[in-house]
N, C-alpha and C. Protein backbone atom coordinates (compact mmCIF):
# COMPACT_ATOMS: atom_id res chain seq x y z
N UNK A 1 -115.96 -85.88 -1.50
CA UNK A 1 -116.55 -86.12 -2.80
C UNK A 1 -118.02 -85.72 -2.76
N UNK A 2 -118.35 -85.02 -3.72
CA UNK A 2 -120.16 -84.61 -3.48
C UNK A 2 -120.35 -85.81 -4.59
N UNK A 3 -122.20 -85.62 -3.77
CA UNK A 3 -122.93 -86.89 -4.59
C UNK A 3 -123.75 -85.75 -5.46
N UNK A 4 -124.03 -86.31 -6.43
CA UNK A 4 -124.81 -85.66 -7.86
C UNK A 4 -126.06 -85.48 -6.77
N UNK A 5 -126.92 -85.58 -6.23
CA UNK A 5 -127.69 -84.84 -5.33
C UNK A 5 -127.74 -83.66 -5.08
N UNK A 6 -126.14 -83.59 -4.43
CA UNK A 6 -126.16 -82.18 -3.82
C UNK A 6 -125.41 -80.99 -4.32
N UNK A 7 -125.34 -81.03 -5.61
CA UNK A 7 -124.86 -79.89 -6.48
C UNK A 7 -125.45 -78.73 -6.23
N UNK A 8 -124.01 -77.57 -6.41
CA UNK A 8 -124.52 -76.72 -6.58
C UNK A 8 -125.51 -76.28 -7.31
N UNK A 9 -125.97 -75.14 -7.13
CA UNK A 9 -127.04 -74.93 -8.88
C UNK A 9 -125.96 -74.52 -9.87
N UNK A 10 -124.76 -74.00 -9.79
CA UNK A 10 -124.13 -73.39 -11.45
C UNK A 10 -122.99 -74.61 -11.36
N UNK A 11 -123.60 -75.40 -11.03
CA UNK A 11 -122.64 -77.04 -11.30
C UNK A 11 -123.69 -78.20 -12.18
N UNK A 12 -124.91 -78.36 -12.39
CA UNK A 12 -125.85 -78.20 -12.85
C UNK A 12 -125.69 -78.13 -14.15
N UNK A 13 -125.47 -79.14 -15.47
CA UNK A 13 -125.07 -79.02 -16.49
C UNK A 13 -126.61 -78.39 -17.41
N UNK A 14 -126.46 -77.82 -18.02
CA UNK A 14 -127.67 -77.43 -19.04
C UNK A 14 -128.05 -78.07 -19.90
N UNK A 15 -129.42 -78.39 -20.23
CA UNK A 15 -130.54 -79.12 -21.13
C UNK A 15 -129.68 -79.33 -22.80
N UNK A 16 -129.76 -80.19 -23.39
CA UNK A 16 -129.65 -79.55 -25.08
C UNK A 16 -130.47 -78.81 -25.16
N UNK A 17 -129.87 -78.01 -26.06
CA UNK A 17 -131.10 -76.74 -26.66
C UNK A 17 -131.23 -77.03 -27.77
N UNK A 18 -132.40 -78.12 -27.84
CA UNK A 18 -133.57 -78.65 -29.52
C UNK A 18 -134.30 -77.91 -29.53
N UNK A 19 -134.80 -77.21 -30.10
CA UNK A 19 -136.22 -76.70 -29.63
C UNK A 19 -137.67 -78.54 -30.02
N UNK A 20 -138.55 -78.02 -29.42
CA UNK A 20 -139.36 -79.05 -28.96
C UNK A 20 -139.81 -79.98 -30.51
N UNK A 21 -140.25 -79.09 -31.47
CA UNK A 21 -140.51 -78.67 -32.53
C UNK A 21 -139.77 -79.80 -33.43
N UNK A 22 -138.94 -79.68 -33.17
CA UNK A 22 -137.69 -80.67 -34.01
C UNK A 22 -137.54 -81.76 -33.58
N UNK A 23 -137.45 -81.69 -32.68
CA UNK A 23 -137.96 -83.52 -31.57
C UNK A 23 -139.25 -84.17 -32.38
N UNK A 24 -140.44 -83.38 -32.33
CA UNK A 24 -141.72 -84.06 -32.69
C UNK A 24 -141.42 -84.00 -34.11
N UNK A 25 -140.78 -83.39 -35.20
CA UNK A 25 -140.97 -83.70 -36.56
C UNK A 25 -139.70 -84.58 -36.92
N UNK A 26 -138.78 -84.81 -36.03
CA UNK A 26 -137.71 -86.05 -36.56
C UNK A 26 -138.56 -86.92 -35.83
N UNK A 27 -138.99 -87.01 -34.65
CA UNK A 27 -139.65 -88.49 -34.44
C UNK A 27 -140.52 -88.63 -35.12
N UNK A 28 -141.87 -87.77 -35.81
CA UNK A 28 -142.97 -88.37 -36.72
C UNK A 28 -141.80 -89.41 -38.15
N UNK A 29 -140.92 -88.40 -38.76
CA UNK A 29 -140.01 -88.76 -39.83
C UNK A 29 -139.25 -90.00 -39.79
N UNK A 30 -139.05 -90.80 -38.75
CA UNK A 30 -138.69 -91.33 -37.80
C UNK A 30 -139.07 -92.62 -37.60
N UNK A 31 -140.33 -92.40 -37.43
CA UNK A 31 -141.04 -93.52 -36.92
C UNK A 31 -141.01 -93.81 -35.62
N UNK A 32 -140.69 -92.90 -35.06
CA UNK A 32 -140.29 -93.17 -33.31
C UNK A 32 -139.04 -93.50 -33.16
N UNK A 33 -138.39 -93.59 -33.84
CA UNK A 33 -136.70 -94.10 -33.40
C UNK A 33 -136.03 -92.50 -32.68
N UNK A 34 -136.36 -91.73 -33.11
CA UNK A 34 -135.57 -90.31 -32.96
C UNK A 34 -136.48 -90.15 -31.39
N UNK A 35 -137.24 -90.70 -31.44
CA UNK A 35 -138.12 -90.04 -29.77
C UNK A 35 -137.59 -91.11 -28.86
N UNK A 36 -137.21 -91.89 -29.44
CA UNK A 36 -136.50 -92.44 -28.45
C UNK A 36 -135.46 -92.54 -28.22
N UNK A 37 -134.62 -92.41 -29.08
CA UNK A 37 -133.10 -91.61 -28.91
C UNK A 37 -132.97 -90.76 -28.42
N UNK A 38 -133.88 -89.74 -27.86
CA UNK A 38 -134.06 -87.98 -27.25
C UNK A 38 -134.25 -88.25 -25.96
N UNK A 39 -135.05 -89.47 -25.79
CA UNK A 39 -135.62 -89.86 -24.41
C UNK A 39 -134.46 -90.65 -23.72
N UNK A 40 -133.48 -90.81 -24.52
CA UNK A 40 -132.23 -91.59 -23.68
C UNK A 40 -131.42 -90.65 -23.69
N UNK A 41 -131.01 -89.40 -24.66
CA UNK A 41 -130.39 -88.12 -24.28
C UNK A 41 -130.63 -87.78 -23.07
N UNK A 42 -132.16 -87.00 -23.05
CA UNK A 42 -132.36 -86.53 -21.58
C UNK A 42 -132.41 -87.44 -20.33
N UNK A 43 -132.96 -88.72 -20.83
CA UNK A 43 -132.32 -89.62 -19.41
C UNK A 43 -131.18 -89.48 -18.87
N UNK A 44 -130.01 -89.31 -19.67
CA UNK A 44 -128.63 -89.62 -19.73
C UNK A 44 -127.96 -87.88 -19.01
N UNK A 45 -128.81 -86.94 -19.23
CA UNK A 45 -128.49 -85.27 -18.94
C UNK A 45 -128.90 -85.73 -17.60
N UNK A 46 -130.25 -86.16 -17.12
CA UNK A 46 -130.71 -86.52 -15.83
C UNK A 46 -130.16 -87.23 -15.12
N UNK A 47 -129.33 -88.22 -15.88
CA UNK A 47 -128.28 -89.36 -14.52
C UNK A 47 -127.54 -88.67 -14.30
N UNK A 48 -126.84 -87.53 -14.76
CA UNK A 48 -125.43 -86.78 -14.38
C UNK A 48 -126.15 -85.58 -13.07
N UNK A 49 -127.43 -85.09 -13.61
CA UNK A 49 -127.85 -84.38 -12.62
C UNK A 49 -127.68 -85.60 -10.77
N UNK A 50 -129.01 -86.05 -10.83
CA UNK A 50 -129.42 -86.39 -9.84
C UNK A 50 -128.60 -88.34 -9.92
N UNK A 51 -127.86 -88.42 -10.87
CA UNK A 51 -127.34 -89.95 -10.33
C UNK A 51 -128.20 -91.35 -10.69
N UNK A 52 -129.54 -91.23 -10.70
CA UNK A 52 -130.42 -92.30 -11.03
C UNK A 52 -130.16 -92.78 -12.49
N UNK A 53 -129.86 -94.23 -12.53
CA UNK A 53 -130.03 -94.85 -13.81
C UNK A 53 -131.05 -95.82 -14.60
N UNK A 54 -132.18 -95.71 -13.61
CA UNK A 54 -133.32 -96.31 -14.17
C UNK A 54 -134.05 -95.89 -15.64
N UNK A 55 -134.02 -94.47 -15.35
CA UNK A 55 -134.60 -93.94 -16.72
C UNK A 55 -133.75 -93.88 -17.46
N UNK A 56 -132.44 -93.96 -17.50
CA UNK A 56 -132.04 -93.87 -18.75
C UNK A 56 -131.88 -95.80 -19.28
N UNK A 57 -132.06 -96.76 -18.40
CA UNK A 57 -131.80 -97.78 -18.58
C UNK A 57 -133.32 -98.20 -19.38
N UNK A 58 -134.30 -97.96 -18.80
CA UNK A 58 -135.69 -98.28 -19.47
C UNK A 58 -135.96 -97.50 -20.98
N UNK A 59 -134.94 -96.31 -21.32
CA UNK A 59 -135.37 -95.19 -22.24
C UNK A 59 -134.12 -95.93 -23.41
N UNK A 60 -132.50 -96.38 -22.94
CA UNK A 60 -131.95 -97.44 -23.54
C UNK A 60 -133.04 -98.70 -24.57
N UNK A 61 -133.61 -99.25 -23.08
CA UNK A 61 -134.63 -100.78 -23.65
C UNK A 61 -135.50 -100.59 -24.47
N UNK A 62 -136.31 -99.63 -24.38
CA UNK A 62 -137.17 -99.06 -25.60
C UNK A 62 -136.78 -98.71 -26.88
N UNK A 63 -135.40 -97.97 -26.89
CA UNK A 63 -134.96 -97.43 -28.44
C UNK A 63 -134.52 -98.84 -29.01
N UNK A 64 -134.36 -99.72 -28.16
CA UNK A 64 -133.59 -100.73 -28.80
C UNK A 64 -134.72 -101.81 -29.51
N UNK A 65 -135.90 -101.84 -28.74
CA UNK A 65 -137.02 -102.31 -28.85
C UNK A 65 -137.52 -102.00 -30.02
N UNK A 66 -137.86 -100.32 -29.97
CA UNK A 66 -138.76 -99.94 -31.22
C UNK A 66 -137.57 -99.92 -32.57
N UNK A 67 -136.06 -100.12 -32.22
CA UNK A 67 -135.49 -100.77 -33.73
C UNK A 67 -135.71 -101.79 -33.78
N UNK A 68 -136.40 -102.39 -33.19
CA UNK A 68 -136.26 -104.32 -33.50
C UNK A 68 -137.64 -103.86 -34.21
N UNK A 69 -138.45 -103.79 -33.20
CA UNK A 69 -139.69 -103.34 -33.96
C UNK A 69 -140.11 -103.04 -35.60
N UNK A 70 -139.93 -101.97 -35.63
CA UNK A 70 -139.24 -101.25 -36.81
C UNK A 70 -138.43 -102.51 -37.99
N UNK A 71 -137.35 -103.08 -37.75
CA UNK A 71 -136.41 -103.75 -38.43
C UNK A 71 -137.46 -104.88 -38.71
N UNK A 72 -138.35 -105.76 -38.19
CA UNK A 72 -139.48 -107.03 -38.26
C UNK A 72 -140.18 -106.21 -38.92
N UNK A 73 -140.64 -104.83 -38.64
CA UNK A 73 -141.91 -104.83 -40.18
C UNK A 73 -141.55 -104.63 -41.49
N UNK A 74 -140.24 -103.38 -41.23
CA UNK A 74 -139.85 -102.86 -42.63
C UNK A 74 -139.55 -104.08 -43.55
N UNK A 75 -138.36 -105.11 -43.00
CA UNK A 75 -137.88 -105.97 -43.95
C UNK A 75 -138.60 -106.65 -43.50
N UNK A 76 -139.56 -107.85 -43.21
CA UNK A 76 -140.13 -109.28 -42.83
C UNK A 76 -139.43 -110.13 -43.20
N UNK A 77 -138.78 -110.57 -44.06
CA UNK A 77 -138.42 -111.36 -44.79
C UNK A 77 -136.79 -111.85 -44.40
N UNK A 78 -136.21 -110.77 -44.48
CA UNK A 78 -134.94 -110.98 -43.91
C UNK A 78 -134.44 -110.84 -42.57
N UNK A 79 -135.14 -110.65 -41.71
CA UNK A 79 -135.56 -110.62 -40.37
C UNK A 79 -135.18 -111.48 -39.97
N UNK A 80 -134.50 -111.75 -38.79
CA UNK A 80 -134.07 -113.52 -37.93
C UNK A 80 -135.27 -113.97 -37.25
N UNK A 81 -136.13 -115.34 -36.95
CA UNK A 81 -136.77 -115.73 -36.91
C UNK A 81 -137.22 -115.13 -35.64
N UNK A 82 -136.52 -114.78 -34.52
CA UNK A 82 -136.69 -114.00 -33.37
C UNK A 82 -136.83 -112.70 -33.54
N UNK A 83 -136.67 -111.86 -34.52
CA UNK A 83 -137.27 -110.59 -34.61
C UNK A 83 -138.65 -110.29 -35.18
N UNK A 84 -139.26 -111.31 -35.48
CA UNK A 84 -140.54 -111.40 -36.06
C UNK A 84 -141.56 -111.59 -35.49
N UNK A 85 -141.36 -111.75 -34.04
CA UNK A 85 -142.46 -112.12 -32.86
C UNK A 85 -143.21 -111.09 -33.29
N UNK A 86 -144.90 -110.66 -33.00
CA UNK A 86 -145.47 -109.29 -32.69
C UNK A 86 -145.13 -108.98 -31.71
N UNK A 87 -144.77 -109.36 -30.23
CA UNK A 87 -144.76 -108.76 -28.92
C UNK A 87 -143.91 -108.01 -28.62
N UNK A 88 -142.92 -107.39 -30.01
CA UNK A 88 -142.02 -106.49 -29.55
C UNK A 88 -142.59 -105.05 -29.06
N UNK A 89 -143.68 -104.80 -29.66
CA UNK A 89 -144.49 -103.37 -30.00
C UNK A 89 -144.93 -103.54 -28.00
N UNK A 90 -145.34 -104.74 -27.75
CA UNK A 90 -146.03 -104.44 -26.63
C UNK A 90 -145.22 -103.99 -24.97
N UNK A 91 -144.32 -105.26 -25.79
CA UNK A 91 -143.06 -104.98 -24.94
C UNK A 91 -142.02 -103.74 -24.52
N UNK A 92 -141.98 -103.05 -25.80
CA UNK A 92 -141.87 -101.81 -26.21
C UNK A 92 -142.35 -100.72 -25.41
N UNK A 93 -143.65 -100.86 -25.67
CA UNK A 93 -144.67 -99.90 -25.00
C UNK A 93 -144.17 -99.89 -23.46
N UNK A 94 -143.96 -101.06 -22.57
CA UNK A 94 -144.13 -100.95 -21.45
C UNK A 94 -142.47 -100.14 -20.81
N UNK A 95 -141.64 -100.45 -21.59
CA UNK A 95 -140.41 -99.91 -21.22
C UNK A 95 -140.73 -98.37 -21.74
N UNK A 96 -141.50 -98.03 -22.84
CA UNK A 96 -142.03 -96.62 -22.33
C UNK A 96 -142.73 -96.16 -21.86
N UNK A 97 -143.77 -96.78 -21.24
CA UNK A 97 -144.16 -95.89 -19.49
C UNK A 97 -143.46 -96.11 -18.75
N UNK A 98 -142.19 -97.15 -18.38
CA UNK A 98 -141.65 -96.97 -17.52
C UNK A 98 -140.27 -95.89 -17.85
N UNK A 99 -140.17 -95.67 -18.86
CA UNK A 99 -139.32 -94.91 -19.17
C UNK A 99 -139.62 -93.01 -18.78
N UNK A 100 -140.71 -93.14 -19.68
CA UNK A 100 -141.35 -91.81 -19.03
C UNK A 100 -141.32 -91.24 -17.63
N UNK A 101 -141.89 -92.54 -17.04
CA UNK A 101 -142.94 -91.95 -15.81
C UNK A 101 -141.70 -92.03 -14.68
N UNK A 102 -140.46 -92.37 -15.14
CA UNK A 102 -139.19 -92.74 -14.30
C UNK A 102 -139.02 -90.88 -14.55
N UNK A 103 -138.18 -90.81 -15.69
CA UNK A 103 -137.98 -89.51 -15.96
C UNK A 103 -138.50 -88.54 -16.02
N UNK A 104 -140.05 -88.77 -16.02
CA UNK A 104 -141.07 -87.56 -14.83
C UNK A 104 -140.78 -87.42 -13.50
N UNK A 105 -140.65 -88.14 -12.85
CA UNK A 105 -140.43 -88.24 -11.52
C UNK A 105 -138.39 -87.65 -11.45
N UNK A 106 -137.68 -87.68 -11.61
CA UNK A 106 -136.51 -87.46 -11.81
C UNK A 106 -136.77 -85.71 -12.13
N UNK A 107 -137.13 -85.67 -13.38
CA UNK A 107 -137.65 -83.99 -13.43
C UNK A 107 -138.41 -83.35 -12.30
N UNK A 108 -139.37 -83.47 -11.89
CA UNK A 108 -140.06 -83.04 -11.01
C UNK A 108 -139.39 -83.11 -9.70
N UNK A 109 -138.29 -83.61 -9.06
CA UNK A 109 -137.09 -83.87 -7.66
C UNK A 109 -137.00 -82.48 -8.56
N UNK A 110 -136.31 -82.42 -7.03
CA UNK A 110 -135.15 -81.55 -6.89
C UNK A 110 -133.88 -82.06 -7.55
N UNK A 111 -132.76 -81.09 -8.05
CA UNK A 111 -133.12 -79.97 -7.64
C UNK A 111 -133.44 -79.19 -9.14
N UNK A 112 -134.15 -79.72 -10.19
CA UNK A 112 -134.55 -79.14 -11.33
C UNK A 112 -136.08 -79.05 -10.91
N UNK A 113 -137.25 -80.09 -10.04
CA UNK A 113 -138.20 -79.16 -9.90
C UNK A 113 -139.23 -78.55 -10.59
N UNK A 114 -139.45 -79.19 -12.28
CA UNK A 114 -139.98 -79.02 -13.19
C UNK A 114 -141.73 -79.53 -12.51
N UNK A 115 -142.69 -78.48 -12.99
CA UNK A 115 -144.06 -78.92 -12.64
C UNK A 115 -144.81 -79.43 -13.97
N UNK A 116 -144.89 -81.03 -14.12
CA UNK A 116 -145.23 -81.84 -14.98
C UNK A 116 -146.37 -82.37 -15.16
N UNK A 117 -147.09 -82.55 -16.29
CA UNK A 117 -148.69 -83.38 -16.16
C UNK A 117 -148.39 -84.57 -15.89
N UNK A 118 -150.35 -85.37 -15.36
CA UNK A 118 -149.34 -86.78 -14.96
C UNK A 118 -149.95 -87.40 -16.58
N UNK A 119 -150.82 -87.36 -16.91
CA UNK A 119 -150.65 -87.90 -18.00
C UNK A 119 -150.48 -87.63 -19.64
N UNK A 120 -149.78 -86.64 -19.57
CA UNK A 120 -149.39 -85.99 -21.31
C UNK A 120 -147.99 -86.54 -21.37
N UNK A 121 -147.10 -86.92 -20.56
CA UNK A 121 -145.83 -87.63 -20.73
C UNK A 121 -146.00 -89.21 -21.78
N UNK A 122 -147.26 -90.16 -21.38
CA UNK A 122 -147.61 -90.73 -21.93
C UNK A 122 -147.78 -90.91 -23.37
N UNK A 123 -148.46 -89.79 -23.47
CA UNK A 123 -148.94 -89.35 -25.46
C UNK A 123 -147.45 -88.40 -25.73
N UNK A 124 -146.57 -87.84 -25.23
CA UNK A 124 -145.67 -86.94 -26.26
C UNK A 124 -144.46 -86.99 -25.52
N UNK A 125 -144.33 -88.23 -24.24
CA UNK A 125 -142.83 -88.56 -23.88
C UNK A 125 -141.73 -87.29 -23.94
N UNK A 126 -141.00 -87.45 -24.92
CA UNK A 126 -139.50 -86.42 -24.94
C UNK A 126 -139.96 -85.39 -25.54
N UNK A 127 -141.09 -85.52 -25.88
CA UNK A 127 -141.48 -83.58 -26.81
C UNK A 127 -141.85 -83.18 -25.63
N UNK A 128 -142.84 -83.33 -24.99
CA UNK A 128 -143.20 -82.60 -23.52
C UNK A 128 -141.94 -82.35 -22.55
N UNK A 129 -141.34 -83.24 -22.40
CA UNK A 129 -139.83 -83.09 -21.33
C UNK A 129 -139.10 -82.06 -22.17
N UNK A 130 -139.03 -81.67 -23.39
CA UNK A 130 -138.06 -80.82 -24.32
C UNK A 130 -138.84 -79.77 -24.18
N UNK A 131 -140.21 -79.38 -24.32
CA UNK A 131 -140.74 -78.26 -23.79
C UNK A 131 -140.68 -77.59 -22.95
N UNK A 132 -140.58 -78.21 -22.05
CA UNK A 132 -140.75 -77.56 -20.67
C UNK A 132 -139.06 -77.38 -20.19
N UNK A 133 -138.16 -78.24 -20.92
CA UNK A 133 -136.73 -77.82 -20.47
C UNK A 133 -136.18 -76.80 -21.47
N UNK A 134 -136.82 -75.96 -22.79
CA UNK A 134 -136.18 -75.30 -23.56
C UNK A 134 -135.87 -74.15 -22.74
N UNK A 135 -136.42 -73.61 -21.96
CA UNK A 135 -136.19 -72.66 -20.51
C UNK A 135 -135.79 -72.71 -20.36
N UNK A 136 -135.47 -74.15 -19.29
CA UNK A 136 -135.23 -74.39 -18.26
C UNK A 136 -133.68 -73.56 -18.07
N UNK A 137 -133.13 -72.98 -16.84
CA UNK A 137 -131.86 -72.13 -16.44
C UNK A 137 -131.93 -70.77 -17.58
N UNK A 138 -132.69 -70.58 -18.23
CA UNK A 138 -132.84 -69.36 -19.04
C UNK A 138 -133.48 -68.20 -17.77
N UNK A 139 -134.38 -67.01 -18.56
CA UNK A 139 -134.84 -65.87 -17.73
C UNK A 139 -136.24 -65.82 -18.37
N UNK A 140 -136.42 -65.29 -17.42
CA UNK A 140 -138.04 -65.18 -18.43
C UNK A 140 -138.59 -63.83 -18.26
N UNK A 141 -139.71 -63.62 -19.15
CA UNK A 141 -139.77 -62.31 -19.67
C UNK A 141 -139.70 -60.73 -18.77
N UNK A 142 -139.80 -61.10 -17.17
CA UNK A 142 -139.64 -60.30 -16.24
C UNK A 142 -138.03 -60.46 -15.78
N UNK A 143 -137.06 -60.89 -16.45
CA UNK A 143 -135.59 -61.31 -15.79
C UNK A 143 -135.40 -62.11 -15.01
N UNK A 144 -136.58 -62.73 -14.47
CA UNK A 144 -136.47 -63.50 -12.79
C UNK A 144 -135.81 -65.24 -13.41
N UNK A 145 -134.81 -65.21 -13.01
CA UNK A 145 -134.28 -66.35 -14.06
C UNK A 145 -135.08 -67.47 -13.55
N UNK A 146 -134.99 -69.06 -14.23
CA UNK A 146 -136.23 -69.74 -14.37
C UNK A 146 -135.37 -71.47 -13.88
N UNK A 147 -135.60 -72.29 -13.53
CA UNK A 147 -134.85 -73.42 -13.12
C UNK A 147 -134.10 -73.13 -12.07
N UNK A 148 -132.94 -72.36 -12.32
CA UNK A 148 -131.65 -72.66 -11.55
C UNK A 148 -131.42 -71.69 -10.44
């Protein structure tokens, strides 16, 4: 049995192809719910690669977060007395640096290998990871193919 580690490279499932573009204008539209739904996509492309379920488990806690979030401001009123805390936003926040900075580190292994900033993941999370993977296993402008 091989472990998701040691895949071949054309075993190696391929990125969605969003372009980046569309990520950042459904999440502005959004309110962040769509960036974090993208950020549990590619977590979820990344556990099948390399096996780790941290990032997609922290990138899970967050989308679920920023709907609670979200659900306590839009309605207030009809809200259950436990969705009305403020500390969801903060709480929130922290399951996305850990969400990120999990799935930076996951990108940057082998055997995808992606060379990442350390801190622009922070400010643009799944638009930056969608950037840099719209390539990714493509060719680039000299043929020399690119990822894989």
């Amino acid at each position: 049995m091989t472990t998701p580690s040691v895949l071949e490279p054309q075993a190696i499932p391929q990125p969605l192809r969003l372009h980046w573009g569309f990520v950042l204008v459904l999440s502005a539209l959004t309110l962040g719910l769509f960036g974090g739904v993208w950020l549990v996509v590619q977590a979820h492309w990344m556990r099948k690669i390399r096996g780790g379920w941290f990032a997609e488990g922290f990138a899970i806690g967050y989308a679920a977060l920023t709907l609670i979030a979200l659900s306590s401001r839009l309605s207030p009123s009809s809200a259950a007395a436990w969705v009305q805390s403020d500390y969801w936003g903060e709480i929130g926040f922290a399951f996305w640096i850990a969400a990120v900075y999990t799935l930076r580190h996951e990108l940057m292994a082998e055997p995808i290998g992606l060379f990442l900033g350390r801190f622009v993941p922070v400010l643009f999370g799944p638009v930056y990871f969608q950037y840099h993977l719209q390539e990714y296993g493509g060719t680039s402008r000299s043929g020399k193919p690119l990822g894989l």
